[in-house]
N, C-alpha and C. Protein backbone atom coordinates (compact mmCIF):
# COMPACT_ATOMS: atom_id res chain seq x y z
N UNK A 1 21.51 25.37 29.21
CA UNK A 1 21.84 24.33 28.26
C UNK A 1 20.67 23.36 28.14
N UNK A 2 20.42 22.65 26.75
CA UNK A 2 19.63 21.97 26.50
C UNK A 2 19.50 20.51 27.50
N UNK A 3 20.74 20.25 27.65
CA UNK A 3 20.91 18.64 28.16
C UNK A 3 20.58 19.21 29.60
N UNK A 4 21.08 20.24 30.18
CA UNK A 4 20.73 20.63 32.19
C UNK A 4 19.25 20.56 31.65
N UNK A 5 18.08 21.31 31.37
CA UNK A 5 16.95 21.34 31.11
C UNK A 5 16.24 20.17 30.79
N UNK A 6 16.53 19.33 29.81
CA UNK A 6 15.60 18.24 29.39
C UNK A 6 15.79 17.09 30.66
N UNK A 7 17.15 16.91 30.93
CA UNK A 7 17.31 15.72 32.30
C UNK A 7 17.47 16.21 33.32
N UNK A 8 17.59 17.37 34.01
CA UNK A 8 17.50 17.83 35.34
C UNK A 8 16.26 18.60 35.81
N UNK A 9 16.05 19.21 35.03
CA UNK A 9 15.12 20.39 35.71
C UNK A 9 14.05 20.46 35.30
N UNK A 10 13.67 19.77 33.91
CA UNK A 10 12.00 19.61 33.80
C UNK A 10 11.96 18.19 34.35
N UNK A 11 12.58 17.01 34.95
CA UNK A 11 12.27 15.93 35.68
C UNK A 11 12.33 16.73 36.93
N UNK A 12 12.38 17.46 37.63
CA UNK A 12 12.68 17.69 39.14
C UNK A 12 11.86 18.61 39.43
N UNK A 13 11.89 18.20 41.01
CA UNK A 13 10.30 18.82 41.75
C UNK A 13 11.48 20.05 42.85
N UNK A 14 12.20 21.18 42.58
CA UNK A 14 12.80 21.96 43.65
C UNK A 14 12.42 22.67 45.21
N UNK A 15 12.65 22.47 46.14
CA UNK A 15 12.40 23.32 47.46
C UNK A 15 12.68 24.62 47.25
N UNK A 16 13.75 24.94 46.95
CA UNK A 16 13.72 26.83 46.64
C UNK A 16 14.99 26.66 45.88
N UNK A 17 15.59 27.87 45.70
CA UNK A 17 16.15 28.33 45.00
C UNK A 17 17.64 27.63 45.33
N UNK A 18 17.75 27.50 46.50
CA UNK A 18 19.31 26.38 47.28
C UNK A 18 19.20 25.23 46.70
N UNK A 19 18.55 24.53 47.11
CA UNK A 19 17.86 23.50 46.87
C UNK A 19 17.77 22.73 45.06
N UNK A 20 17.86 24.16 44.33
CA UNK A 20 17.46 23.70 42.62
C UNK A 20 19.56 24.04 42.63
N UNK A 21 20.21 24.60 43.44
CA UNK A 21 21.73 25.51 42.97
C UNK A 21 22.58 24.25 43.37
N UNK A 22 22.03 23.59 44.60
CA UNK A 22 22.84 22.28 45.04
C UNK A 22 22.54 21.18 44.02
N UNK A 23 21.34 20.43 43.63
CA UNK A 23 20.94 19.55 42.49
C UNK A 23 21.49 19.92 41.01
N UNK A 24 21.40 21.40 40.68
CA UNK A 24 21.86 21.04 39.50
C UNK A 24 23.18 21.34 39.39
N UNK A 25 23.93 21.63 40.55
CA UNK A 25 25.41 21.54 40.37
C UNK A 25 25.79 20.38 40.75
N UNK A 26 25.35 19.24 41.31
CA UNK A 26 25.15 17.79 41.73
C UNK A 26 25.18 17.14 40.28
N UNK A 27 24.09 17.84 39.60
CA UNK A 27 24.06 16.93 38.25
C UNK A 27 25.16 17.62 37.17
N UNK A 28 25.55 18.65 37.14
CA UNK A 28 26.98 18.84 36.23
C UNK A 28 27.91 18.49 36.31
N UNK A 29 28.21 17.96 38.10
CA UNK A 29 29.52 17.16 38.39
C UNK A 29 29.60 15.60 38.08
N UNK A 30 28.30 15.36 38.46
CA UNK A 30 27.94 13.85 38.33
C UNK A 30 27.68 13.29 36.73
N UNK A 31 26.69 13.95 36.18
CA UNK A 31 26.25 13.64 34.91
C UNK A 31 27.05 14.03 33.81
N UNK A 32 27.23 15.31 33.45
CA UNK A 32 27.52 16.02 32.98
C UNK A 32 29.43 15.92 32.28
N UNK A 33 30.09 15.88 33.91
CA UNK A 33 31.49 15.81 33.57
C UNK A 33 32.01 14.59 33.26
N UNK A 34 31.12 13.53 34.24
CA UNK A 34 31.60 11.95 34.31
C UNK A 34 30.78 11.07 33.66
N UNK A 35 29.69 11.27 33.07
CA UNK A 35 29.34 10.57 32.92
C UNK A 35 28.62 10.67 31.12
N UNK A 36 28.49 11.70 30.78
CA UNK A 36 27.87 12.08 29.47
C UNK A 36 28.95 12.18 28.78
N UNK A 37 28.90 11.85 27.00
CA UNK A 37 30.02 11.50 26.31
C UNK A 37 29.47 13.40 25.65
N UNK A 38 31.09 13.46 24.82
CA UNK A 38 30.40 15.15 24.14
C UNK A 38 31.13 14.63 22.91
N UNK A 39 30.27 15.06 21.70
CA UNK A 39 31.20 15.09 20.64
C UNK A 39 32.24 15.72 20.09
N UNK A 40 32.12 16.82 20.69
CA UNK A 40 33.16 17.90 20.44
C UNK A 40 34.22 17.03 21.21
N UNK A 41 34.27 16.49 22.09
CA UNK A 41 35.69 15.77 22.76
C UNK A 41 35.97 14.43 22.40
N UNK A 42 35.80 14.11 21.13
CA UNK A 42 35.81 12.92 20.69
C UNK A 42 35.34 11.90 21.41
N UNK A 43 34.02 11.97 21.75
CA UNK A 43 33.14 11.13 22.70
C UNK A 43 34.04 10.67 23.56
N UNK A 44 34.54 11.60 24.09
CA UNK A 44 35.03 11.03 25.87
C UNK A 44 33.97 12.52 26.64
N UNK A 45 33.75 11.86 28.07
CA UNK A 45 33.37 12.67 28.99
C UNK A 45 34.89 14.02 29.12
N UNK A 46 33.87 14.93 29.60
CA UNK A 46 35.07 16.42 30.21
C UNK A 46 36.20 15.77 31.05
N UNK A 47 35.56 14.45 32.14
CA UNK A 47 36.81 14.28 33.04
C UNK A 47 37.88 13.35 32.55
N UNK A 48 37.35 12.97 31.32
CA UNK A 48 38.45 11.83 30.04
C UNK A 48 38.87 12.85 29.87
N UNK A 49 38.62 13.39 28.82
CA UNK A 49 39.62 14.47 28.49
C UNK A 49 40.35 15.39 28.82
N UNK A 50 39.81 15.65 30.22
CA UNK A 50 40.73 16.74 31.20
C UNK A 50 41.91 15.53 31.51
N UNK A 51 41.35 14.52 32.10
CA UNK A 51 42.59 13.58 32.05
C UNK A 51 43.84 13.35 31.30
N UNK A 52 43.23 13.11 29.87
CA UNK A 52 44.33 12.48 28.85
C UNK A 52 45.08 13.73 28.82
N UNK A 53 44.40 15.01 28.47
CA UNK A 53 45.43 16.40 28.33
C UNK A 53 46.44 16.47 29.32
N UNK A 54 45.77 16.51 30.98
CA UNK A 54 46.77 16.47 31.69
C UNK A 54 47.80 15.71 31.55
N UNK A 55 47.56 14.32 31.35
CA UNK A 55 48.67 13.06 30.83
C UNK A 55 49.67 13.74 29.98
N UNK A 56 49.18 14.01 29.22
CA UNK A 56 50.04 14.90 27.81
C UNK A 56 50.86 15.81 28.39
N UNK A 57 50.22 16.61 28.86
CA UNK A 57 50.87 17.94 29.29
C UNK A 57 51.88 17.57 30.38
N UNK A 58 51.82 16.29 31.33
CA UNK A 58 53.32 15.53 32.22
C UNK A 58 53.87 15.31 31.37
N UNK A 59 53.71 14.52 30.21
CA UNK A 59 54.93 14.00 29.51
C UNK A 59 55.74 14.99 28.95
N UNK A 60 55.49 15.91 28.19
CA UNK A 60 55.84 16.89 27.78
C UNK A 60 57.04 17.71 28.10
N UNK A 61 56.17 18.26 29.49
CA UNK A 61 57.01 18.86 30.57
C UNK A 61 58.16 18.03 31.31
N UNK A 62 57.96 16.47 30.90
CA UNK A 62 59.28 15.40 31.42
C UNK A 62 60.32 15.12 30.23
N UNK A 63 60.35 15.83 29.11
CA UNK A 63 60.28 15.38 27.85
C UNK A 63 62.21 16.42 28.12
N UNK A 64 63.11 15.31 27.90
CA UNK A 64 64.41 16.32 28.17
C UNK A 64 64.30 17.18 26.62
N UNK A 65 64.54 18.55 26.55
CA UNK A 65 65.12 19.11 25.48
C UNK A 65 66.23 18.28 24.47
């Protein structure tokens, strides 16, 4: 992906191959899910929107017939 490449990995100096697998899965959890907005999700981060769905998806399921 464009956004892992331009802010992770052409800024970063890696030790080996562990080393680049721990950082840039560091930065998809950190940056990526929590912290970068996406437009496709109506500018909320992945963990907004995994949120609000889940929200949805309790009420729902509490929702008497």
């Amino acid at each position: 992906m464009r956004t892992i490449k331009e802010e992770e990995v052409d800024l970063s100096d890696y030790e080996d191959y562990h080393h680049a697998y721990k950082q840039i899965g560091q930065f998809l959890e950190d940056v990526y899910m929590r912290k970068r907005v996406h437009s496709s999700l109506k500018y909320l981060t992945p963990a907004e929107f995994e949120a609000a769905w889940l929200s949805k998806q309790t009420l729902v399921s509490q929702t008497p017939l």
